[in-house]
C-alpha atoms as a PDB file:
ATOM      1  CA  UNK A   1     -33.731  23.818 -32.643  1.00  0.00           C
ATOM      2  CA  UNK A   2     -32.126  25.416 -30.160  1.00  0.00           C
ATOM      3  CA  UNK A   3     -30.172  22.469 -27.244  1.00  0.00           C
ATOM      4  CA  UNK A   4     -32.706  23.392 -24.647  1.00  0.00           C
ATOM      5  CA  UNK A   5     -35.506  22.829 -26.817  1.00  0.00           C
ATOM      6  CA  UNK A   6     -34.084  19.515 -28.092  1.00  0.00           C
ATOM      7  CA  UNK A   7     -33.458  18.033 -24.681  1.00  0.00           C
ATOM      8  CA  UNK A   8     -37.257  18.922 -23.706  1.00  0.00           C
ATOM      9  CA  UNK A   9     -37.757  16.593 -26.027  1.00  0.00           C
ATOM     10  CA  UNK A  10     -36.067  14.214 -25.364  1.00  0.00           C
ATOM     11  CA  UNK A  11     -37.184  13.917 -21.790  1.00  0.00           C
ATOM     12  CA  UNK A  12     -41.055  14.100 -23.157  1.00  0.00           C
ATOM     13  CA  UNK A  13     -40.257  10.968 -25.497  1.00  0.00           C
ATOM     14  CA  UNK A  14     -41.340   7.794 -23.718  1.00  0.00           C
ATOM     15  CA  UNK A  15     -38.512   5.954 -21.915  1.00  0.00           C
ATOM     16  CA  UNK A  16     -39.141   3.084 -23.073  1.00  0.00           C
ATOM     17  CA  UNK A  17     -38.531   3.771 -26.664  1.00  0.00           C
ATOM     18  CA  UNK A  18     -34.910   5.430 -25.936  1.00  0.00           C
ATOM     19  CA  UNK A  19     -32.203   3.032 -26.342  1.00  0.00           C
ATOM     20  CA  UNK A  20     -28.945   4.066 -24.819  1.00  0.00           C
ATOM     21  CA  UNK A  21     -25.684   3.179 -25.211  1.00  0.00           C
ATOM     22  CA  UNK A  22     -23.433   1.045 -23.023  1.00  0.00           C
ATOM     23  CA  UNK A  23     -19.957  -0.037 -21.741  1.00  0.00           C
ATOM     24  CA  UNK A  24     -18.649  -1.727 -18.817  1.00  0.00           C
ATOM     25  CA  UNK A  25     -15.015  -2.769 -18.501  1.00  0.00           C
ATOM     26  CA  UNK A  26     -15.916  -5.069 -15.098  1.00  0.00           C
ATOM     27  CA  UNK A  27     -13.782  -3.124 -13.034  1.00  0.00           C
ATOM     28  CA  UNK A  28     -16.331  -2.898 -10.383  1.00  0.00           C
ATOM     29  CA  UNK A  29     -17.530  -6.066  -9.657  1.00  0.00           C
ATOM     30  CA  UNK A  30     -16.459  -8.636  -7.432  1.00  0.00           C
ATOM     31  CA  UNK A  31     -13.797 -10.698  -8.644  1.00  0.00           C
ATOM     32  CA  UNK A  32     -15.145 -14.621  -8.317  1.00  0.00           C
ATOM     33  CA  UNK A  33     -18.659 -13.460  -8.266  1.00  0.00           C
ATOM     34  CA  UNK A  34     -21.005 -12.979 -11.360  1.00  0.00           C
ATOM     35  CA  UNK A  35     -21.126  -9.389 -12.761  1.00  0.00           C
ATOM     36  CA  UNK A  36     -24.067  -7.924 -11.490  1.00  0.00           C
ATOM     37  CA  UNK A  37     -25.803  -4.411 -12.613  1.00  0.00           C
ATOM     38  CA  UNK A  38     -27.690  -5.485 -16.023  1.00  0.00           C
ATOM     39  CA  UNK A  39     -25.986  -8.420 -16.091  1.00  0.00           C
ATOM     40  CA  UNK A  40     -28.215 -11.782 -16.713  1.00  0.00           C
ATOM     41  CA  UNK A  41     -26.852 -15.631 -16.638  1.00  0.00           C
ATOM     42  CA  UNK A  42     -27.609 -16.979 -20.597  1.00  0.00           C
ATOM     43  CA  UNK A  43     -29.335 -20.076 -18.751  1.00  0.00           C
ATOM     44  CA  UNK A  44     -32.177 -17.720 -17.999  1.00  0.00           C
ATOM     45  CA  UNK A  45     -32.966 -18.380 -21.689  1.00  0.00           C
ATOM     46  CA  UNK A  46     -32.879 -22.169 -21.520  1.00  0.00           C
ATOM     47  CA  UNK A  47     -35.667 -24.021 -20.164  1.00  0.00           C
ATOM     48  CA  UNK A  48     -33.809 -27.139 -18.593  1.00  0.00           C
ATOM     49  CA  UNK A  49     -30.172 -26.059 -18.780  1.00  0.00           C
ATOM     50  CA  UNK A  50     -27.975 -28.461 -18.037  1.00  0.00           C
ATOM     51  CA  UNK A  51     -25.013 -26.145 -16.058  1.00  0.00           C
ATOM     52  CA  UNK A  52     -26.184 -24.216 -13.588  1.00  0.00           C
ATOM     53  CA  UNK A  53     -25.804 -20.908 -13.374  1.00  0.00           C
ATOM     54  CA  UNK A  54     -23.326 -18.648 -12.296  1.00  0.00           C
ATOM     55  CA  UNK A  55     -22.402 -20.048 -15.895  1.00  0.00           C
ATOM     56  CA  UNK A  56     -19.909 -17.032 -16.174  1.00  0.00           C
ATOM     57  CA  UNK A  57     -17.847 -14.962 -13.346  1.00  0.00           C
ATOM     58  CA  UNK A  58     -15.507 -12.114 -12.923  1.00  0.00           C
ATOM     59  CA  UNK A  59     -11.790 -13.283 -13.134  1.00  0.00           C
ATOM     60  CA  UNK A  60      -8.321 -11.355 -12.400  1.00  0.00           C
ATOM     61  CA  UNK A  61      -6.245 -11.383 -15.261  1.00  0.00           C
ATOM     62  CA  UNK A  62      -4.089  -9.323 -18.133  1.00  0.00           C
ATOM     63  CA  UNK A  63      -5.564  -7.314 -20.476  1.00  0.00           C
ATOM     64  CA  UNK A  64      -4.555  -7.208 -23.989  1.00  0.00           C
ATOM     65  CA  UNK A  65      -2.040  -4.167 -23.094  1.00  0.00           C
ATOM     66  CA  UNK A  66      -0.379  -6.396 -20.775  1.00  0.00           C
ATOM     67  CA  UNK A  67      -1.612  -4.840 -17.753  1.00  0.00           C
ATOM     68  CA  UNK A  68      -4.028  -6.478 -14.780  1.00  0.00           C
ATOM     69  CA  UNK A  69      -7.564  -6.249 -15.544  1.00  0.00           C
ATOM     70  CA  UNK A  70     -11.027  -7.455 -14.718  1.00  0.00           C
ATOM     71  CA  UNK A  71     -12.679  -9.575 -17.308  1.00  0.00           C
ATOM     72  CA  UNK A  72     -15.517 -11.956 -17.238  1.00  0.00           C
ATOM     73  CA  UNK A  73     -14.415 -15.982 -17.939  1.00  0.00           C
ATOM     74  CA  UNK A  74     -16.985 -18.861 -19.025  1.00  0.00           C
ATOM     75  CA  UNK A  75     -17.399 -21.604 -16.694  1.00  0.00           C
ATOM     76  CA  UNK A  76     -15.019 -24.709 -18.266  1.00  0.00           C
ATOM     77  CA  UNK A  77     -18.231 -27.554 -18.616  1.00  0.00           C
ATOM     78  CA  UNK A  78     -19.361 -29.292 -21.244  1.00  0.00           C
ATOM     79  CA  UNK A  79     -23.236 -28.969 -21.727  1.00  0.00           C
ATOM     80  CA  UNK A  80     -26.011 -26.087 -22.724  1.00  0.00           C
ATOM     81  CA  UNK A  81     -24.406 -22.926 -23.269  1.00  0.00           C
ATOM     82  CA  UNK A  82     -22.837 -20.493 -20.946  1.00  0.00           C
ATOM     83  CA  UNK A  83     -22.212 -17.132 -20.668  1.00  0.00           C
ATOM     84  CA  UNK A  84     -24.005 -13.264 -19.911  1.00  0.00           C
ATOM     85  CA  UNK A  85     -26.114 -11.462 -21.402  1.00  0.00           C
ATOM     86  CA  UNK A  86     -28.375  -7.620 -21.194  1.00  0.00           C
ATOM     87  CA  UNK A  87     -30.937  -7.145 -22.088  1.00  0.00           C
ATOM     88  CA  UNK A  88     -31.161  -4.233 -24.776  1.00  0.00           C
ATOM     89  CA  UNK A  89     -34.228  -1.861 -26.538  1.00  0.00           C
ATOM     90  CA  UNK A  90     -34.693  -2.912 -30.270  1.00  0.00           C
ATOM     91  CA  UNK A  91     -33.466  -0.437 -32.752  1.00  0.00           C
ATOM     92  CA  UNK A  92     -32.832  -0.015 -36.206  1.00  0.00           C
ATOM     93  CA  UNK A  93     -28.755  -0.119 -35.775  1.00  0.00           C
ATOM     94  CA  UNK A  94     -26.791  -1.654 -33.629  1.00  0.00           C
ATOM     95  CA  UNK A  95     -22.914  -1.523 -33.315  1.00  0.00           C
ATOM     96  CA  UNK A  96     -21.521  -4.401 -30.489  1.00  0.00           C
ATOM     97  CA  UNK A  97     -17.448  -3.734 -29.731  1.00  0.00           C
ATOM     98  CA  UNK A  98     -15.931  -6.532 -27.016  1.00  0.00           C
ATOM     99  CA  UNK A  99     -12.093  -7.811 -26.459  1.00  0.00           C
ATOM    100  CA  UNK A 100     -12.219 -11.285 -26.620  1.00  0.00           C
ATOM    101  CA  UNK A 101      -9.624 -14.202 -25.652  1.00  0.00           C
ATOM    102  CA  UNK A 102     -10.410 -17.758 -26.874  1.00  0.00           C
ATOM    103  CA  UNK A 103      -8.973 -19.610 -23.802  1.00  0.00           C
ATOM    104  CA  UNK A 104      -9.608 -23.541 -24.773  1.00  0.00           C
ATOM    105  CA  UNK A 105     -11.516 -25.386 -27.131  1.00  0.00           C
ATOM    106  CA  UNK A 106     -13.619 -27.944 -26.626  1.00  0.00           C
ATOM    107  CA  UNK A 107     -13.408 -31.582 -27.996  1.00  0.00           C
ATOM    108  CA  UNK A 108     -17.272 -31.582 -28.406  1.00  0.00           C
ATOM    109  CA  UNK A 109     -18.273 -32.282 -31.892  1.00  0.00           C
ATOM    110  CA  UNK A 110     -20.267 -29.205 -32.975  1.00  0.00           C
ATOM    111  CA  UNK A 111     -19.141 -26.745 -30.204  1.00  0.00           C
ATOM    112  CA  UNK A 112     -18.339 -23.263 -29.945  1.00  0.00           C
ATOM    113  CA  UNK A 113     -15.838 -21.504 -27.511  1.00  0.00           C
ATOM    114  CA  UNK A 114     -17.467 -18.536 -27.407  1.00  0.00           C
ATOM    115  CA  UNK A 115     -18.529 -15.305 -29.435  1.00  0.00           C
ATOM    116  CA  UNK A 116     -21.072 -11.915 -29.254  1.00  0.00           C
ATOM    117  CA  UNK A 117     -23.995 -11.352 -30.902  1.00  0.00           C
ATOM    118  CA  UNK A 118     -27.777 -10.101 -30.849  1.00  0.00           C
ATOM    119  CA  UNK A 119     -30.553 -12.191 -29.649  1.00  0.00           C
ATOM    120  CA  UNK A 120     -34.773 -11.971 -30.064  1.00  0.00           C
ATOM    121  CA  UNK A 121     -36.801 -13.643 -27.514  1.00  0.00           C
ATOM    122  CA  UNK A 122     -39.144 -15.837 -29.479  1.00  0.00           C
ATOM    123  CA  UNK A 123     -39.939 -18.279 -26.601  1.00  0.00           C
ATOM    124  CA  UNK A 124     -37.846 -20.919 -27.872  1.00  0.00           C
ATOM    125  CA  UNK A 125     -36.968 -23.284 -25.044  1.00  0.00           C
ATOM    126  CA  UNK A 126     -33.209 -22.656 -25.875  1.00  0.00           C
ATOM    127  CA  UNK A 127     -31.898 -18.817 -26.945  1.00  0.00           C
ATOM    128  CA  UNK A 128     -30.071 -21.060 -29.653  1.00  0.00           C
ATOM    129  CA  UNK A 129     -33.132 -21.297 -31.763  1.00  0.00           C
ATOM    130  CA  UNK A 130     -34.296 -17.904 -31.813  1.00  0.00           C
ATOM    131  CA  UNK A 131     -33.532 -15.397 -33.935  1.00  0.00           C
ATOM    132  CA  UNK A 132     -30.087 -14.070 -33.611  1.00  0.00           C
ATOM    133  CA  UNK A 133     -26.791 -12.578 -34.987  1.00  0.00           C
ATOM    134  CA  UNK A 134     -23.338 -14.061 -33.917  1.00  0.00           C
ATOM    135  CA  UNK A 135     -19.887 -13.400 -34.406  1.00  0.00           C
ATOM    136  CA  UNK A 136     -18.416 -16.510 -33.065  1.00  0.00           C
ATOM    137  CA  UNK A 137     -15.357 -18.333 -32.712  1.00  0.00           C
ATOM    138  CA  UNK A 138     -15.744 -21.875 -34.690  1.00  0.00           C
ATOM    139  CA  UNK A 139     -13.918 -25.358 -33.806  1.00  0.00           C
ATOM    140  CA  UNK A 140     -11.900 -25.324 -37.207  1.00  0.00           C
ATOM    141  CA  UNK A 141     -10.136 -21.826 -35.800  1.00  0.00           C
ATOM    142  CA  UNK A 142     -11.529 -19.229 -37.557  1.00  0.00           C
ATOM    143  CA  UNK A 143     -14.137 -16.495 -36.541  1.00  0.00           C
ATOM    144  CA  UNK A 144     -17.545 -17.369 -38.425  1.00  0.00           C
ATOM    145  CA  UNK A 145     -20.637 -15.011 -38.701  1.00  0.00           C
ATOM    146  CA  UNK A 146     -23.729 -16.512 -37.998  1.00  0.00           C
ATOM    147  CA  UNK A 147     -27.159 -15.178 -38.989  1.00  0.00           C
ATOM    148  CA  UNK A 148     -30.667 -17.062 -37.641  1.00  0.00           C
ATOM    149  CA  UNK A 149     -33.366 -14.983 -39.171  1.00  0.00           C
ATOM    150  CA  UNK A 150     -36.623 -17.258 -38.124  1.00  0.00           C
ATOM    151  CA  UNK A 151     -38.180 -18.187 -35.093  1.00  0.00           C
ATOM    152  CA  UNK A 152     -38.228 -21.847 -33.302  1.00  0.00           C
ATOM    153  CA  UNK A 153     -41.392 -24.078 -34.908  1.00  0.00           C
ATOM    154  CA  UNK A 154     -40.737 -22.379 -38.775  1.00  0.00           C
ATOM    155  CA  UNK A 155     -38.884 -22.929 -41.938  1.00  0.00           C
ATOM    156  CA  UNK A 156     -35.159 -22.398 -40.540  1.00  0.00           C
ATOM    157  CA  UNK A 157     -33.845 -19.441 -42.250  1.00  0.00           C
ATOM    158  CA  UNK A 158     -29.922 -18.798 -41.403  1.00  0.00           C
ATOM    159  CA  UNK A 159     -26.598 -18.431 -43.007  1.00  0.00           C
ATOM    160  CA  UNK A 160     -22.887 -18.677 -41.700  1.00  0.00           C
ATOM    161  CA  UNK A 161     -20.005 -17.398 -43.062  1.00  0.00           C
ATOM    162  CA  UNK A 162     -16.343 -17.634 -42.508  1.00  0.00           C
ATOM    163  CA  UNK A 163     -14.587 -14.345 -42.121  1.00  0.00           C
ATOM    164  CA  UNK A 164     -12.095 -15.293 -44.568  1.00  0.00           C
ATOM    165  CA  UNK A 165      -8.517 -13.788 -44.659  1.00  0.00           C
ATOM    166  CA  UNK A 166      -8.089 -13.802 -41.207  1.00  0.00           C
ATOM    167  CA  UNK A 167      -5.034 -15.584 -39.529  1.00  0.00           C
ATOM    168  CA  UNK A 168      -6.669 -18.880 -37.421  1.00  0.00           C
ATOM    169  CA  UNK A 169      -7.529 -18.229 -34.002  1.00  0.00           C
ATOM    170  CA  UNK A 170      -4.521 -18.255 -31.367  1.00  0.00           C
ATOM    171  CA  UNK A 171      -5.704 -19.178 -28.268  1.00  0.00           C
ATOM    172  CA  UNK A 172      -4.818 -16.545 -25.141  1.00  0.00           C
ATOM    173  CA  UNK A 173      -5.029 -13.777 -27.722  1.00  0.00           C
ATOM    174  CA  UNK A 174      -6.968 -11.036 -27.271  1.00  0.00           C
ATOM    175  CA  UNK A 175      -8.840  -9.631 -30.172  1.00  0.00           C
ATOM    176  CA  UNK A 176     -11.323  -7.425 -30.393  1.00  0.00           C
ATOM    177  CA  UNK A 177     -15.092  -7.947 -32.264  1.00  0.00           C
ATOM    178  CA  UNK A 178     -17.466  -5.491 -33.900  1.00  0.00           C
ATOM    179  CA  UNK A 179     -20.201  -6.322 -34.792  1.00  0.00           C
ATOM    180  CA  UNK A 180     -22.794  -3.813 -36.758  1.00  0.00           C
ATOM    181  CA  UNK A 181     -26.009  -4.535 -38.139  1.00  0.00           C
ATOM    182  CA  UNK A 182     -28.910  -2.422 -40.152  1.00  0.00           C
ATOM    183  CA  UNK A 183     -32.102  -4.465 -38.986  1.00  0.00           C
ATOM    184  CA  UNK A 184     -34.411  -2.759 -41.364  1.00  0.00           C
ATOM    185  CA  UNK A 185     -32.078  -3.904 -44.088  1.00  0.00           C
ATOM    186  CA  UNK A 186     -30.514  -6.867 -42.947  1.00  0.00           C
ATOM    187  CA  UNK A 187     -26.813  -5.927 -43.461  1.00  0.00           C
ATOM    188  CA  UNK A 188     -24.517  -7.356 -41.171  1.00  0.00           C
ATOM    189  CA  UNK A 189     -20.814  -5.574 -41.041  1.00  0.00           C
ATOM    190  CA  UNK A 190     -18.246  -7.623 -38.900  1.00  0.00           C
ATOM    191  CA  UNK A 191     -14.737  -6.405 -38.054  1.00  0.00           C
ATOM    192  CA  UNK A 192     -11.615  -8.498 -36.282  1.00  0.00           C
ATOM    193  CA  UNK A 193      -8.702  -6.742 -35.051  1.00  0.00           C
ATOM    194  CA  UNK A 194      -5.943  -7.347 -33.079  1.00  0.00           C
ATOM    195  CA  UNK A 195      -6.790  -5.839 -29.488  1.00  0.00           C
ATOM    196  CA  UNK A 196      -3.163  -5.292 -28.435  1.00  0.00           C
ATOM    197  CA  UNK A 197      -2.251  -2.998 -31.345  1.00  0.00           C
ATOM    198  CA  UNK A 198      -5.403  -2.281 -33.163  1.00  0.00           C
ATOM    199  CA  UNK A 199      -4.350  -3.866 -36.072  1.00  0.00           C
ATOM    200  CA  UNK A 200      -7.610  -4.639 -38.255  1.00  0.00           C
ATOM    201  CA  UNK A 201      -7.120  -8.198 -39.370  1.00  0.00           C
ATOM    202  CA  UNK A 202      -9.868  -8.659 -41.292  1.00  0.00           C
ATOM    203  CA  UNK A 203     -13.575  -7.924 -41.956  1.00  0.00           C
ATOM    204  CA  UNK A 204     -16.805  -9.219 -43.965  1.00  0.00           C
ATOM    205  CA  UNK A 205     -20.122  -7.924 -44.872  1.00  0.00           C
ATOM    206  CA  UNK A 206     -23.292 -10.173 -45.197  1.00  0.00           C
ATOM    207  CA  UNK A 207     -26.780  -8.531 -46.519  1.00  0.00           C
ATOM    208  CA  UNK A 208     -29.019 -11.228 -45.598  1.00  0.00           C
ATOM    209  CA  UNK A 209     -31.160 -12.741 -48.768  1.00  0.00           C
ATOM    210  CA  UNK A 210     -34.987 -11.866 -48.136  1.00  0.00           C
ATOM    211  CA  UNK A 211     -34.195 -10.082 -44.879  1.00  0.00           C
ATOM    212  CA  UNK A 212     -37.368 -10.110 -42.488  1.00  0.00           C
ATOM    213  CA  UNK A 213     -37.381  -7.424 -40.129  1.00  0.00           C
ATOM    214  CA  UNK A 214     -39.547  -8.520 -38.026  1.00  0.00           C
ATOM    215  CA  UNK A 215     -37.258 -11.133 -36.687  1.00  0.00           C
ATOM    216  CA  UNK A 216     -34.667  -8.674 -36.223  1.00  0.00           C
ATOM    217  CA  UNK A 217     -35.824  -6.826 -33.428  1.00  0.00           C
ATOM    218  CA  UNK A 218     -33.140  -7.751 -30.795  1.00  0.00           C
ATOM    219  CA  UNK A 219     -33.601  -7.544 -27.243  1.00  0.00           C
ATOM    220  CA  UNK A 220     -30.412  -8.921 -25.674  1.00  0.00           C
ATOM    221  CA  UNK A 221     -27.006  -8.822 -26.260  1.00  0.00           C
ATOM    222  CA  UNK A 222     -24.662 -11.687 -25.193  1.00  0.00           C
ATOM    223  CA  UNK A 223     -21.320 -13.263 -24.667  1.00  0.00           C
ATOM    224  CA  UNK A 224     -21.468 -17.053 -24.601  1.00  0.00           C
ATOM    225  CA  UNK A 225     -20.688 -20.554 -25.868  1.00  0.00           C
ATOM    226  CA  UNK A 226     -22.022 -23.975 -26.859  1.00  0.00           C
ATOM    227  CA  UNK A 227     -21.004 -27.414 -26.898  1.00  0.00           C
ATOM    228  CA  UNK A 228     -24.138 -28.617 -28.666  1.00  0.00           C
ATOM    229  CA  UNK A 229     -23.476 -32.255 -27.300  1.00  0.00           C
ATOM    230  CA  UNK A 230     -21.933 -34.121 -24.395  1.00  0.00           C
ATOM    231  CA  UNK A 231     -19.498 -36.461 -25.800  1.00  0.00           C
ATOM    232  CA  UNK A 232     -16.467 -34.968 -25.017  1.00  0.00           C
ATOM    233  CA  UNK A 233     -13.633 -34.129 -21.705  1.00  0.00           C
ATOM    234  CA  UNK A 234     -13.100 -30.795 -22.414  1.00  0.00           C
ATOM    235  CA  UNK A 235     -14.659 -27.976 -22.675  1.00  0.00           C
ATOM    236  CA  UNK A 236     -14.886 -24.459 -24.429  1.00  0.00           C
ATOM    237  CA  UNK A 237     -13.527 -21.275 -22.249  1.00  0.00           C
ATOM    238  CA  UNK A 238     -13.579 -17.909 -23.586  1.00  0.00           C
ATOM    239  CA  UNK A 239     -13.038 -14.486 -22.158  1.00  0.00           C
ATOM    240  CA  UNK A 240     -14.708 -10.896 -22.615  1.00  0.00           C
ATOM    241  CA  UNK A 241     -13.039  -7.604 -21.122  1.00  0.00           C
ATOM    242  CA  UNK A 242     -14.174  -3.807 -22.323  1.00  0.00           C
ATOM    243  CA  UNK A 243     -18.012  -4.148 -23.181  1.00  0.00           C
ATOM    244  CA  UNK A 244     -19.275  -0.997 -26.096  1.00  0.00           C
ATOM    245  CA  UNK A 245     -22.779  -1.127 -27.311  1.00  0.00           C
ATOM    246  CA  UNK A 246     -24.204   1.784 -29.291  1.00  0.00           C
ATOM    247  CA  UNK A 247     -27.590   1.846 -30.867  1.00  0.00           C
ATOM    248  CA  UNK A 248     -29.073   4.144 -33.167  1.00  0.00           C
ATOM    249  CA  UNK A 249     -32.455   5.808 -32.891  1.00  0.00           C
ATOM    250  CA  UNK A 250     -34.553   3.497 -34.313  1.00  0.00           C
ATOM    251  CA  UNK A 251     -38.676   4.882 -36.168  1.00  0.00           C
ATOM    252  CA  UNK A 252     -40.402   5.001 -33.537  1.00  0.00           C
ATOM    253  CA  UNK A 253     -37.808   6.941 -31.306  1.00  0.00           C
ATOM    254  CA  UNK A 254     -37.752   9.325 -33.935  1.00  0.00           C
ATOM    255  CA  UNK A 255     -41.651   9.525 -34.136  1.00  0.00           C
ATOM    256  CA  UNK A 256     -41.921  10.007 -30.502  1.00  0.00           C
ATOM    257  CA  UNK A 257     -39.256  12.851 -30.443  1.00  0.00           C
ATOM    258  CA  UNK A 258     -40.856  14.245 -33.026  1.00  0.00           C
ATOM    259  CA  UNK A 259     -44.148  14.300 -31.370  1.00  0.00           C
ATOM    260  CA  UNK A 260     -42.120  15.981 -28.155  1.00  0.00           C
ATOM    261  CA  UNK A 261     -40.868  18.571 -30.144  1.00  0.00           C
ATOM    262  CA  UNK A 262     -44.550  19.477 -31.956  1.00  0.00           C
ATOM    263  CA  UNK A 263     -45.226  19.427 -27.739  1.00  0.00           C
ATOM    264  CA  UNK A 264     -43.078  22.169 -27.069  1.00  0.00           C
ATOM    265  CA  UNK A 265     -43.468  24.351 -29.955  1.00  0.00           C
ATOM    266  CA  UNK A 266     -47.313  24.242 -29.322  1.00  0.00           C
ATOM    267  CA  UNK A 267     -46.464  25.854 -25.514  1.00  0.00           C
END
């Protein structure tokens, strides 16, 4: 087809079907304020959070190349997690790429510092319990991949694996996450490198055991933590700098092009 043909197409093919790619680097928002564009507050997807949002805000700092940068920093409490999120088209691939620094962990017994990931909005009063796909920083050091393939109110079906082989997490390092994931298949392909020099320091890949794809239609993406509890003084802080999301054209993108292009060859 020749590139004029394919782009009428494209533009016949309903919006709403065409995911798109993104990246932000938070260069052009505020610094103190919460990111805005696309940009959500996590506690939308809690019922009865207990911090209030702005749970997340934009924050001066160096970058992994040891230059000044703008990066957005989770609020230090201690309660329901915290964090942004945008909201994204499902598709049948996703890849996620973010620099992340583990500032502080938290005392609280079953918390998280932070981590990226996929979420489906199931109606769950917390985003927690819904179906999701996480690669997250744990409180023994190391970088776990978590997978929740169920919705809140049935049979809990998740897994979470250590990525093993990969040096414990130093805290004030930047490293950078990927994160890529086949949601007809349920294959989950997580990466770790070392954001200053690219250095890949390890990676795993998880195919899900009886993979339902029908809770793996994502519609968010987020960074965030958890403390899971209250009984504690301090709590988790992460950092995220240098945002890449790329999805790939998922069935029914492909059937609607398709159906553009039939369009145009008909006229």
């Amino acid at each position: 087809m020749k590139p004029h043909r394919l782009a009428a197409a494209l533009l016949l093919a309903p919006a709403s079907t065409l995911a798109e790619p993104i990246n932000d680097d938070f260069e052009s928002y505020a610094p103190g304020a919460f990111p805005g564009a696309a940009w959500q507050d996590v506690s939308t997807r809690i019922d009865n959070p207990t911090i209030p949002a702005p749970t997340a805000f934009v924050l001066e700092t160096t970058g992994a190349d040891g230059l000044p940068t703008q990066a957005v920093q989770i609020v230090d409490n201690i309660g329901t997690s915290s964090g942004v999120m945008t909201e994204i088209q499902p598709a049948d691939r996703h890849t996620l790429r973010m620099d992340v620094r583990i500032d502080q962990f938290s005392d609280v017994r079953g918390s998280w510092p932070g981590g990226i990931g996929f979420l489906q909005d199931e109606g769950a009063s917390d985003f927690n319990a819904d179906p999701q796909a996480v690669l997250y920083a744990w409180q023994d050091g190391r970088w776990h991949l978590f997978v929740k393939n169920s919705p809140d109110g049935l049979p809990i079906r998740n897994t979470d694996r250590i990525l093993a082989g990969i040096p414990r997490i130093n805290p004030g390092t930047w490293y950078t996450l990927q994160l890529e994931i086949d949601t007809t298949t349920g294959v989950f392909d997580a990466s770790v490198y070392n954001a200053a020099t690219g250095e890949l320091l390890g990676e795993d890949s998880l195919n899900f055991t009886d993979w339902d794809p029908q809770f793996g239609r994502f519609d968010a993406i987020a960074a965030f933590d958890g403390e899971g509890g209250t009984a504690g003084t301090v709590g988790g802080v992460s950092t995220y700098d240098n945002f890449s999301y790329i999805p790939a054209p998922s069935a029914a993108i492909f059937a609607a092009v398709s159906a553009a292009m039939a369009a145009v060859r008909r006229r």
